[in-house]
C-alpha atoms as a PDB file:
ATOM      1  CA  UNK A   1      21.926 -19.482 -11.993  1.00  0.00           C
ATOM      2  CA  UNK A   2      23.275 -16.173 -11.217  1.00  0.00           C
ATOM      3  CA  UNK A   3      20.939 -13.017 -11.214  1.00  0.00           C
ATOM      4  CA  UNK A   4      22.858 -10.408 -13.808  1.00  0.00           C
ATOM      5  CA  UNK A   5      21.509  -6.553 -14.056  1.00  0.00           C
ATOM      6  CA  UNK A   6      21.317  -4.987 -17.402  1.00  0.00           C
ATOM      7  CA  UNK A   7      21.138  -1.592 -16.515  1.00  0.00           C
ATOM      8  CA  UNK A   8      22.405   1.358 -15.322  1.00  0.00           C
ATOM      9  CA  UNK A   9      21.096   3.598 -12.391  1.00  0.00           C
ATOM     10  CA  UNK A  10      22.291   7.574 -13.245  1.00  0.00           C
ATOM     11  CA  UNK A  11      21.586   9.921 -10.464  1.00  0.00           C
ATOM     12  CA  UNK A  12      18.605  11.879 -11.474  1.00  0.00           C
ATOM     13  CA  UNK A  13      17.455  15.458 -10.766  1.00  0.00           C
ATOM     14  CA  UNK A  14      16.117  16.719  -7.608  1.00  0.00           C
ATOM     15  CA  UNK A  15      12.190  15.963  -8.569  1.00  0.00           C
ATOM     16  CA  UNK A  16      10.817  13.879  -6.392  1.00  0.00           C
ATOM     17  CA  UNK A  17       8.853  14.018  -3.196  1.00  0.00           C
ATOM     18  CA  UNK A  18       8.261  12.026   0.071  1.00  0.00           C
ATOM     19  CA  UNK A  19       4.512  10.699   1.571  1.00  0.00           C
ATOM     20  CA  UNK A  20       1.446   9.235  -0.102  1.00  0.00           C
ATOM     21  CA  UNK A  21      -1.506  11.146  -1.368  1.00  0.00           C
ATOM     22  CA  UNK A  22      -4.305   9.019  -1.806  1.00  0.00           C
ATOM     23  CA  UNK A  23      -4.968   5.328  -0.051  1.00  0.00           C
ATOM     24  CA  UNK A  24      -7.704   2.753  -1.462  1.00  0.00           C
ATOM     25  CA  UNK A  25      -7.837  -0.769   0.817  1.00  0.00           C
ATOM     26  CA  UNK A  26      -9.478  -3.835  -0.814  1.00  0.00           C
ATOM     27  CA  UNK A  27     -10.513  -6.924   1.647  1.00  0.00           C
ATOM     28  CA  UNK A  28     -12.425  -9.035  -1.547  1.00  0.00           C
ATOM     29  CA  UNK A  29      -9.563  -8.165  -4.173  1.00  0.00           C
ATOM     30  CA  UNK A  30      -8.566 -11.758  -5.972  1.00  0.00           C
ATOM     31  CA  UNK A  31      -7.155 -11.921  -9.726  1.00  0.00           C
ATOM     32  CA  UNK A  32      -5.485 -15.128 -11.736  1.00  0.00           C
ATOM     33  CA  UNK A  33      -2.544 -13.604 -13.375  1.00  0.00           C
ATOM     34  CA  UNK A  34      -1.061 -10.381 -14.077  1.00  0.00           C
ATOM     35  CA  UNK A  35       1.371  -8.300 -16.817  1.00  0.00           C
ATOM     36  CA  UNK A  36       4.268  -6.328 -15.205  1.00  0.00           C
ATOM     37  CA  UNK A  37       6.431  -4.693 -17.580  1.00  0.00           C
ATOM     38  CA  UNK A  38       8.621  -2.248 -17.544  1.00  0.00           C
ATOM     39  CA  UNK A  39       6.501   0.548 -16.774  1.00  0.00           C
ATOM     40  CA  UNK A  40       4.599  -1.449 -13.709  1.00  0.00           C
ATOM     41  CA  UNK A  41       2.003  -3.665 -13.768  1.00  0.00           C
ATOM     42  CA  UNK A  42      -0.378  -2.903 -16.889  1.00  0.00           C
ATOM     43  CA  UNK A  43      -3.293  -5.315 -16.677  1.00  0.00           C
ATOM     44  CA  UNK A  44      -4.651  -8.200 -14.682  1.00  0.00           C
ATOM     45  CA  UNK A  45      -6.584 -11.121 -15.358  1.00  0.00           C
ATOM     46  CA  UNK A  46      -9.710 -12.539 -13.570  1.00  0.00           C
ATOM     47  CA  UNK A  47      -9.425  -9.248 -11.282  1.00  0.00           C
ATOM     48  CA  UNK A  48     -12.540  -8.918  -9.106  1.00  0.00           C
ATOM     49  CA  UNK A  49     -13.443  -6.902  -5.716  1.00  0.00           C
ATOM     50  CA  UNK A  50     -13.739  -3.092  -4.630  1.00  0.00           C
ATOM     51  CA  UNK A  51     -11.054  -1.061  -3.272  1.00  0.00           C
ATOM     52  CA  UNK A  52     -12.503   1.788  -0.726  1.00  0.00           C
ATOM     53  CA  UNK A  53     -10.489   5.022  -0.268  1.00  0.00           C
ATOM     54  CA  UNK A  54      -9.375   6.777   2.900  1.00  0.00           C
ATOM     55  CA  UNK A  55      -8.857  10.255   2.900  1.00  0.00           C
ATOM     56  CA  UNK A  56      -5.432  11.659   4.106  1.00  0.00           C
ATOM     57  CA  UNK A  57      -4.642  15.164   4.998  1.00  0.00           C
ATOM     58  CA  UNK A  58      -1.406  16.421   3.472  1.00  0.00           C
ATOM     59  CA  UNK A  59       1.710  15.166   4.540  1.00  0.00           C
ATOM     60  CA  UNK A  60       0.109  12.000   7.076  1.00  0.00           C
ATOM     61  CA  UNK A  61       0.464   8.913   5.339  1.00  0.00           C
ATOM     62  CA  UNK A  62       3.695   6.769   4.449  1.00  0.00           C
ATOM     63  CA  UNK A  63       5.330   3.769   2.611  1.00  0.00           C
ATOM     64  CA  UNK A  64       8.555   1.715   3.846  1.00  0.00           C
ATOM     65  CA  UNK A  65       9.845  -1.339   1.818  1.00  0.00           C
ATOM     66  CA  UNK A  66      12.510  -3.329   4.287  1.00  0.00           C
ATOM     67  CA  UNK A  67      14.750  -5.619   2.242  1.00  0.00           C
ATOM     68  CA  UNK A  68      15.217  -8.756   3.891  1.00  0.00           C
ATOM     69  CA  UNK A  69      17.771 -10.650   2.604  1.00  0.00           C
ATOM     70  CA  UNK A  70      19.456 -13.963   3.834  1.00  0.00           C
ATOM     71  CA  UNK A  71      22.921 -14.744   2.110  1.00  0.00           C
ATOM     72  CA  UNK A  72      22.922 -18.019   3.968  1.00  0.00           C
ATOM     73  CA  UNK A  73      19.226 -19.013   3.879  1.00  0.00           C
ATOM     74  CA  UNK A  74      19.197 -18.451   0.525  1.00  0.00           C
ATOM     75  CA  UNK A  75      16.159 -16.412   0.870  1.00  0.00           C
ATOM     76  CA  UNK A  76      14.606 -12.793   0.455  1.00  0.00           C
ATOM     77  CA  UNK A  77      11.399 -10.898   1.031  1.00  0.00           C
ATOM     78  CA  UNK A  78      10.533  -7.561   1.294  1.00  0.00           C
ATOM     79  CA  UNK A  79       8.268  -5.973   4.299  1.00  0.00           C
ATOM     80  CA  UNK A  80       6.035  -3.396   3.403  1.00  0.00           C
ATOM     81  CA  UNK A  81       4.182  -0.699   5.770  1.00  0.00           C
ATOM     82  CA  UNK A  82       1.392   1.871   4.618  1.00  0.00           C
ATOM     83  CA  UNK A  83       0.663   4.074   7.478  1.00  0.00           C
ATOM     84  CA  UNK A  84      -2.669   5.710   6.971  1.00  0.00           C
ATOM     85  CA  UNK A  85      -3.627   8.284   9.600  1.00  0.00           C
ATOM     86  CA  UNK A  86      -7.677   8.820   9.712  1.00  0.00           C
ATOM     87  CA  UNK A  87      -8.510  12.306  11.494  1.00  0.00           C
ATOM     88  CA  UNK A  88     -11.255  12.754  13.423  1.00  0.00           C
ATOM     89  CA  UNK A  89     -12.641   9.681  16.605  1.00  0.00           C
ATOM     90  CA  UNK A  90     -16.419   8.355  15.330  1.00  0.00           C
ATOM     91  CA  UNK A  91     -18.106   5.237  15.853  1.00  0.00           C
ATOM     92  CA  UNK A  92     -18.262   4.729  11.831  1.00  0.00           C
ATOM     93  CA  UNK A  93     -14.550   4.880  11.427  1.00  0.00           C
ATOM     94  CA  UNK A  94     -14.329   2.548  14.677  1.00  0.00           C
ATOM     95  CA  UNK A  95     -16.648  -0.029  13.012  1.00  0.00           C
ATOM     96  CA  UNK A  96     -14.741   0.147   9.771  1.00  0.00           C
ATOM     97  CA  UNK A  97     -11.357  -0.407  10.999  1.00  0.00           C
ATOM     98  CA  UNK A  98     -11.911  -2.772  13.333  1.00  0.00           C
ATOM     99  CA  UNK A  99     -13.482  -4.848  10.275  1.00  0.00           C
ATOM    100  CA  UNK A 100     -10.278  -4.047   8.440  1.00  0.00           C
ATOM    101  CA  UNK A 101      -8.271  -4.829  11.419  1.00  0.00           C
ATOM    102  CA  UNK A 102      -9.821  -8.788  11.510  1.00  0.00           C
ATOM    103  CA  UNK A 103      -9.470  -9.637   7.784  1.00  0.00           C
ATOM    104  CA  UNK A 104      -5.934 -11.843   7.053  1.00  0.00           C
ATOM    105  CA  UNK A 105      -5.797 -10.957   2.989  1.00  0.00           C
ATOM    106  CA  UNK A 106      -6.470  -7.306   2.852  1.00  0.00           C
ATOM    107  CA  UNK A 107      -4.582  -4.621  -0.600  1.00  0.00           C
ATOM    108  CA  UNK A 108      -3.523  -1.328  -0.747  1.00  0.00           C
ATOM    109  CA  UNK A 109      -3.042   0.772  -3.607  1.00  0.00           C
ATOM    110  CA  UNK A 110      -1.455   4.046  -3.198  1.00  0.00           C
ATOM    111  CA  UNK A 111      -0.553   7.451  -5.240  1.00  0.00           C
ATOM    112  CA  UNK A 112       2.769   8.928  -3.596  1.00  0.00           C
ATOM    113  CA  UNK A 113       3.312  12.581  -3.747  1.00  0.00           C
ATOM    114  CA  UNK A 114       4.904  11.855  -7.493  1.00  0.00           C
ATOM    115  CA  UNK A 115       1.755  10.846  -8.535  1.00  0.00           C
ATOM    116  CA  UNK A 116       2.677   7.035  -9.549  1.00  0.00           C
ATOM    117  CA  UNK A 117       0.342   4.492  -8.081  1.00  0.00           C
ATOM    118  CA  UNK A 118       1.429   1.562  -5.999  1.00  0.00           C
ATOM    119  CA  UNK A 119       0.361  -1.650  -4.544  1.00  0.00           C
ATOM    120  CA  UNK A 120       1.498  -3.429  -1.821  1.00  0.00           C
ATOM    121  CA  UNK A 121       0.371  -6.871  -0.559  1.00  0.00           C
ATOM    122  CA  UNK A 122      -0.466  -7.881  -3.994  1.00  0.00           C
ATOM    123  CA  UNK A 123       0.597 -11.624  -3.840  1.00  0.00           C
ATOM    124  CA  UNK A 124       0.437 -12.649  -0.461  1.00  0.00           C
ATOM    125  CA  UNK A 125      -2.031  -9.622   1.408  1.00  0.00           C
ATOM    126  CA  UNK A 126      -1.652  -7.352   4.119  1.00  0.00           C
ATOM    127  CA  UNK A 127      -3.071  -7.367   7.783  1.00  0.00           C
ATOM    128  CA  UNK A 128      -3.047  -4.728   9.763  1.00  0.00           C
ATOM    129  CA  UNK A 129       0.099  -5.036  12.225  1.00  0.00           C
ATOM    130  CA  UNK A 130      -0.284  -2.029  14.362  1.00  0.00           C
ATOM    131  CA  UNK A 131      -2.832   0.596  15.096  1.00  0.00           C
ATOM    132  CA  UNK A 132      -3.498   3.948  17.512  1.00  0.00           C
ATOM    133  CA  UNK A 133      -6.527   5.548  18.657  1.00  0.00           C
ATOM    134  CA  UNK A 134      -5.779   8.966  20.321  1.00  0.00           C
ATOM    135  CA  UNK A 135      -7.268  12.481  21.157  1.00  0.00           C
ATOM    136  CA  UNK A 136      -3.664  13.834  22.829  1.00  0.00           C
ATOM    137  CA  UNK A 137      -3.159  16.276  25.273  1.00  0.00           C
ATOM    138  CA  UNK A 138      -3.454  19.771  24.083  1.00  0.00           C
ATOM    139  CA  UNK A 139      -5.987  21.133  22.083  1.00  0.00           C
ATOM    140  CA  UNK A 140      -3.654  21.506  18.862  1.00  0.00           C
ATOM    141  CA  UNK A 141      -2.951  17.518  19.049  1.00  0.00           C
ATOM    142  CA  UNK A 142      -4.482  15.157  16.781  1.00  0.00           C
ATOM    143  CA  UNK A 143      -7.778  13.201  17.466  1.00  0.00           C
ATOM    144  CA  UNK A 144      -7.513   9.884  15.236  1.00  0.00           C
ATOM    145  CA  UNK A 145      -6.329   6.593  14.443  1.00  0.00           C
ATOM    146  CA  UNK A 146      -3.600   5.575  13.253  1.00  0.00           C
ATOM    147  CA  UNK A 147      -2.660   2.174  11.532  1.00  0.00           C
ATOM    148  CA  UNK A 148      -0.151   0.228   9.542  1.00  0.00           C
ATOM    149  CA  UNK A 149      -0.999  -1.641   6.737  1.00  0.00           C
ATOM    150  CA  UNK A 150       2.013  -4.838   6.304  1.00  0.00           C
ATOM    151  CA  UNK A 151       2.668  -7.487   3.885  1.00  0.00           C
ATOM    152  CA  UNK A 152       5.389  -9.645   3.480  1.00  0.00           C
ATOM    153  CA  UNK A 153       6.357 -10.415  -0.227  1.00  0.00           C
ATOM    154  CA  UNK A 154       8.581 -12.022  -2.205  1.00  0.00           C
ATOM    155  CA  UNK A 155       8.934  -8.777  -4.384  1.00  0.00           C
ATOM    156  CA  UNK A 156       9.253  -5.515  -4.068  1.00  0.00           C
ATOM    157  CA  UNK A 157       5.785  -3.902  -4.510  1.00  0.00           C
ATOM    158  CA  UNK A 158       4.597  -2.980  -8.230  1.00  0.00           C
ATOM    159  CA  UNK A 159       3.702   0.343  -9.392  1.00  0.00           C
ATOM    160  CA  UNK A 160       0.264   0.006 -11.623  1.00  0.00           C
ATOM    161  CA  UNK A 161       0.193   2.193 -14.810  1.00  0.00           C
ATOM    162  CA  UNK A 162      -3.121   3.026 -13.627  1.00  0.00           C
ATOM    163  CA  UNK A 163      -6.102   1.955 -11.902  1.00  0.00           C
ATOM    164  CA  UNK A 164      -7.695   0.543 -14.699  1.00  0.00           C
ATOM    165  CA  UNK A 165      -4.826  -1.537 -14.762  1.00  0.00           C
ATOM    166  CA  UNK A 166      -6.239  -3.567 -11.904  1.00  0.00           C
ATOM    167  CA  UNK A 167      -9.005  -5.009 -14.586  1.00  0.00           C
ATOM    168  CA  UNK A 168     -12.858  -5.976 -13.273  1.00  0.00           C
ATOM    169  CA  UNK A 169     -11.999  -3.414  -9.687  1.00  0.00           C
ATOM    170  CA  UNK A 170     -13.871  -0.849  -8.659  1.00  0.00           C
ATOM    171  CA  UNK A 171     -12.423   1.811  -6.757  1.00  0.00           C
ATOM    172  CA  UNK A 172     -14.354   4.079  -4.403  1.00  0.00           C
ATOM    173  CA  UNK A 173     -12.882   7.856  -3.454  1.00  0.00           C
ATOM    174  CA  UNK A 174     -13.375   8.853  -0.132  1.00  0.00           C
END
């Protein structure tokens, strides 16, 4: 069955902006079934679990979506990276990543700098896939850590209407 598009995709105006704004990670999130419409993803059902937010100075954290697609496998996924830099070397932030660092089936929801929300991971998790802890050289470099949040899915990740749209969460602000 071939896949046919049904739409066009005009070159819009010069209104958007790069990075993420605002990072919340969940390692108990679990739901049954979702609605994704056109807009994004507008409710879930059976959601449960707490997402905790890490706070990102301007212009630090990122999103990449890799397209992986195999004409002759028959196959595609798509990779996805949130890079969350945390500011500032303390045992507290040490003890909380390094839990984050062991779970296998952790989710991210992110604002970008357009303020639409994101999630990544959402049927299959992330783990965390690489990580720094530095203080640098000079006393203008940064002291912090550094790490990437990845998933492999087999979509590209959904943007959520809101965060109520994630249905029995709680989300935390850092």
């Amino acid at each position: 069955m071939p896949c046919l598009i049904s739409s066009t995709l005009p070159l819009d105006c010069l209104d958007q902006i790069g990075g993420i704004s605002q990072v919340w990670v969940s390692t108990n999130f679990s739901y049954t079934s979702f609605v994704a419409g056109a807009t994004g993803i507008t409710s879930l059902t059976g959601g449960t679990g707490a997402f905790y937010g890490f706070g990102l100075a301007k212009d630090t954290g990122s999103f990449t979506e890799t397209f992986n697609i195999s004409n002759t496998n028959g196959t595609a996924f798509f990779d996805q990276a949130v890079t969350i830099p945390i500011q500032r070397l303390s045992q507290a932030r040490r003890n909380t990543l390094l839990l984050l660092a062991y779970n296998r089936n952790t989710r991210v929801v992110f604002r970008d700098n357009n303020n639409k929300l994101w999630i990544s991971g959402l049927t299959r998790g992330s783990v965390v896939s690489a990580g720094t802890t530095t203080t640098g050289t000079a006393p203008g470099d940064a002291t912090q850590y550094s790490i990437t949040l990845s998933a492999q899915e087999p979509e590209m990740a959904y943007e959520l209407t809101s965060l109520a749209a994630l249905t029995g969460c709680q989300f935390f602000n850092a």
